[in-house]
N, C-alpha and C. Protein backbone atom coordinates (compact mmCIF):
# COMPACT_ATOMS: atom_id res chain seq x y z
N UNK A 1 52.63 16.27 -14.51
CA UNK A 1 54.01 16.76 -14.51
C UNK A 1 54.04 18.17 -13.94
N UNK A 2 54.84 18.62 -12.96
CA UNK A 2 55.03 19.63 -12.63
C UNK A 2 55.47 20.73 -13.51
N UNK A 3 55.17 21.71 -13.37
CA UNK A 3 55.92 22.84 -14.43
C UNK A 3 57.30 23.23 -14.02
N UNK A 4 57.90 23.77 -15.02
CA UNK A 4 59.60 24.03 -14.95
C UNK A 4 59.40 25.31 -14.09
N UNK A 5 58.38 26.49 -14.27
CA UNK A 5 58.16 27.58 -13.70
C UNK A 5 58.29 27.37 -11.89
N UNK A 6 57.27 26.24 -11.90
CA UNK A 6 56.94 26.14 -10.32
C UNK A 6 58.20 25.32 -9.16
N UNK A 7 58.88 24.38 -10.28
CA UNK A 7 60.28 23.60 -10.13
C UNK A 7 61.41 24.83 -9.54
N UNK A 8 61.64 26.01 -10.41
CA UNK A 8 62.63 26.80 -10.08
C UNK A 8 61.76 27.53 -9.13
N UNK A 9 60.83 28.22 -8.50
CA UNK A 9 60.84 28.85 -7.40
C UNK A 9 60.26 27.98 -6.09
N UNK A 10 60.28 26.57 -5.95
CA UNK A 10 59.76 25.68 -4.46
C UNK A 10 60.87 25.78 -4.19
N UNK A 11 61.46 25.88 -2.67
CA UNK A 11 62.24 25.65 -2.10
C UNK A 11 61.60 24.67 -0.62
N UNK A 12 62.67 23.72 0.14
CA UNK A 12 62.62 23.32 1.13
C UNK A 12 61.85 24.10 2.34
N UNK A 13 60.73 24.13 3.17
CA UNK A 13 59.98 25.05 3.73
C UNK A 13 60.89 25.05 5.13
N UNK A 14 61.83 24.43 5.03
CA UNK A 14 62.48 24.18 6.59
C UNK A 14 64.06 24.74 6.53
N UNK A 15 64.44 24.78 5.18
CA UNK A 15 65.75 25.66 4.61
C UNK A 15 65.54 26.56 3.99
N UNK A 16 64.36 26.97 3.46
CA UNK A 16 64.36 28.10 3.30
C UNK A 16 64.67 29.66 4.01
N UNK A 17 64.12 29.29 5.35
CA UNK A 17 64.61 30.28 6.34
C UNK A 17 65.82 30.62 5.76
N UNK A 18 66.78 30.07 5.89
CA UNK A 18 68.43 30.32 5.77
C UNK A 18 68.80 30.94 4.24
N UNK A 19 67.47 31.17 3.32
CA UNK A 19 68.26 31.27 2.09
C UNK A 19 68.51 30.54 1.18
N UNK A 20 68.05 28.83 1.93
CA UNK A 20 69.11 27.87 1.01
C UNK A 20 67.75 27.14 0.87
N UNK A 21 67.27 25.12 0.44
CA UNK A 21 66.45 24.36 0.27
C UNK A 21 65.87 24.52 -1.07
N UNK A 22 67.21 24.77 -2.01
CA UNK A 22 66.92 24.40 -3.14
C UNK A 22 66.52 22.55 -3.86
N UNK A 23 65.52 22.66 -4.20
CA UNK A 23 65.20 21.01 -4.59
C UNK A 23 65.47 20.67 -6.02
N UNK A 24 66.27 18.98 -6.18
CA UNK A 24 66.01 18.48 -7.26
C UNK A 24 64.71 17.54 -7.14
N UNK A 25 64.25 16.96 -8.81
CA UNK A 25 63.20 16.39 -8.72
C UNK A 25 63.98 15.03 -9.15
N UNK A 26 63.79 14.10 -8.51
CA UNK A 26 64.01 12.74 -8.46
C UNK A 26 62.93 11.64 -8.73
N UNK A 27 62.72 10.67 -9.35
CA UNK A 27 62.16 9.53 -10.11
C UNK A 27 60.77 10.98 -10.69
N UNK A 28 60.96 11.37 -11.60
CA UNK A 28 59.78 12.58 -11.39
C UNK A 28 58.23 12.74 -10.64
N UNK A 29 58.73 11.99 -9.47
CA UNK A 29 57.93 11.94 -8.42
C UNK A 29 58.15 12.39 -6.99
N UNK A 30 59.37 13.19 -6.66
CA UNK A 30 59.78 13.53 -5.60
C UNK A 30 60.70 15.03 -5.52
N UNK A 31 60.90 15.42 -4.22
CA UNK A 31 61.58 16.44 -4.69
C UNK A 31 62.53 16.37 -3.58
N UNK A 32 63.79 16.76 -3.76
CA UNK A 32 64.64 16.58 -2.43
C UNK A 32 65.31 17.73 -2.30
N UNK A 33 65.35 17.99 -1.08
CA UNK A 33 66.10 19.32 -0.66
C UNK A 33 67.72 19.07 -0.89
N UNK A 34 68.70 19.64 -1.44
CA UNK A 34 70.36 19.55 -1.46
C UNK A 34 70.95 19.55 0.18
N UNK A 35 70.13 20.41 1.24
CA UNK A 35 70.67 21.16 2.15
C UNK A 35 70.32 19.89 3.16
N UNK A 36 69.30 19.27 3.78
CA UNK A 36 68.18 18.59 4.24
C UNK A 36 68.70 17.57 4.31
N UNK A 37 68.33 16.98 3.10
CA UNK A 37 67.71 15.59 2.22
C UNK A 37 66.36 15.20 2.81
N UNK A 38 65.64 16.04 3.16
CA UNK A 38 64.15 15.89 2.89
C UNK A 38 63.72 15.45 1.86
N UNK A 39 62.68 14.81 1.69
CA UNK A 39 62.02 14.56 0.15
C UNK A 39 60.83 14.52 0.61
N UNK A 40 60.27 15.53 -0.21
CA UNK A 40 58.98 15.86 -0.35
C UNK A 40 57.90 14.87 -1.97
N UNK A 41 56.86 14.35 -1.69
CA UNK A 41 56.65 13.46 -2.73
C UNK A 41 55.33 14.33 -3.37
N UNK A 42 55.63 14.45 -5.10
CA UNK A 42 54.47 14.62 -5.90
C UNK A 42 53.49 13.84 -5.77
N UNK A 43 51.92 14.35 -5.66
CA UNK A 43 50.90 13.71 -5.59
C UNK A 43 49.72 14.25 -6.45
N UNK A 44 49.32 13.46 -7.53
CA UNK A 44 48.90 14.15 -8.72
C UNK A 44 49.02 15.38 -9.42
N UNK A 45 50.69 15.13 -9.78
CA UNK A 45 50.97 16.41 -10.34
C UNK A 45 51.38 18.09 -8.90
N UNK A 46 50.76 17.71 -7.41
CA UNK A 46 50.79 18.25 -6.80
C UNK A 46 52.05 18.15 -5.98
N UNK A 47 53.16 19.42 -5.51
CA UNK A 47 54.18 18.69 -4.46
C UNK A 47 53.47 18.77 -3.45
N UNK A 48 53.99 18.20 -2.45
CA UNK A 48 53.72 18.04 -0.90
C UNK A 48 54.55 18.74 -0.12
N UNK A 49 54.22 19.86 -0.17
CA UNK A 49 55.69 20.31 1.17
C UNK A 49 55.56 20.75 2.09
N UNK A 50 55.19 19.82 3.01
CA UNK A 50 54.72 20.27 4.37
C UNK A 50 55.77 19.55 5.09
N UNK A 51 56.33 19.75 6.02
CA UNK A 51 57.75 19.59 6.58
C UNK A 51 57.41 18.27 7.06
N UNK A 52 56.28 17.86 7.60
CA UNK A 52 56.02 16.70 8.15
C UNK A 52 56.34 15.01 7.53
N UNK A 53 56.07 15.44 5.93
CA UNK A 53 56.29 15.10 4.75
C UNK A 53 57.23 14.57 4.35
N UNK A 54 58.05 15.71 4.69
CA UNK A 54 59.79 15.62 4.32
C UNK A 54 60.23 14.91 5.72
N UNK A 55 60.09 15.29 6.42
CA UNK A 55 60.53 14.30 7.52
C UNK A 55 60.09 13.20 7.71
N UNK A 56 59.14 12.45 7.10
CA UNK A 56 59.21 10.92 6.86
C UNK A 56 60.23 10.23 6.40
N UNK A 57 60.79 10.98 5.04
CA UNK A 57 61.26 10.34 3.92
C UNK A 57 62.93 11.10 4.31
N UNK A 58 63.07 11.70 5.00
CA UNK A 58 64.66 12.30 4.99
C UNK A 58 65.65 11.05 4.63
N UNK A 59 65.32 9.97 5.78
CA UNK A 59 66.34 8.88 5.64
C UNK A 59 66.41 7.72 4.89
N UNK A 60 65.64 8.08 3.96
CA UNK A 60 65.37 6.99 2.66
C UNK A 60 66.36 6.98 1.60
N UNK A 61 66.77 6.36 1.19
CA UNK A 61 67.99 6.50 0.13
C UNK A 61 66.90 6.67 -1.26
N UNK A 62 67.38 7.89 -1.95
CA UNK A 62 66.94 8.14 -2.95
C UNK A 62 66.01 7.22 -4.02
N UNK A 63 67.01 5.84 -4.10
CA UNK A 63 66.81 4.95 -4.98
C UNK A 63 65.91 3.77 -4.15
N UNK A 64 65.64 3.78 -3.15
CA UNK A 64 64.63 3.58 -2.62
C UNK A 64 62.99 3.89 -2.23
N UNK A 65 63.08 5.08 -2.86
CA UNK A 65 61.94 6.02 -2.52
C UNK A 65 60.59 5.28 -3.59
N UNK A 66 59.37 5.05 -2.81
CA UNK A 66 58.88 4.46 -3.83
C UNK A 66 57.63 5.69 -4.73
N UNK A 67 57.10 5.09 -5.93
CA UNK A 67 56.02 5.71 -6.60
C UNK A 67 54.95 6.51 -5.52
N UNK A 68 55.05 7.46 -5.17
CA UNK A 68 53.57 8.14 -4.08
C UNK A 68 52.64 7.86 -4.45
N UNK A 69 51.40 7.35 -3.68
CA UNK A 69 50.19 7.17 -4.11
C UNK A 69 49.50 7.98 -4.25
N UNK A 70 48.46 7.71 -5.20
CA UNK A 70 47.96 9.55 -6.01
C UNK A 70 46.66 9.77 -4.95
């Protein structure tokens, strides 16, 4: 499980520039940018946020997104 500490300061690495790429955490395995809709996926406890990442998964509907493999 990610910590609440590390939850409030990740932001989107591709909206951040602007100020903005604040993320929620979704199935508590993902994290999605508000600004984006990037989703970046937890991988043992680890996020992934390397833009490359998030741009796989941008056009995935939330409720589609599956379990990341660890």
């Amino acid at each position: 499980m990610v910590s609440q500490e590390l939850l409030d300061i990740l932001r989107c690495p591709v909206c951040v520039q602007e100020g903005k790429g604040q993320l929620t955490l979704v199935k508590e395995t993902w994290l999605v940018c508000h600004d984006c809709g990037r989703k970046y996926p937890i991988r043992d406890d680890i996020p992934v946020m390397l833009i490359e990442e998030g741009d796989k998964w941008q056009n995935v509907a939330e409720e589609d997104l599956p379990v990341p493999a660890a």
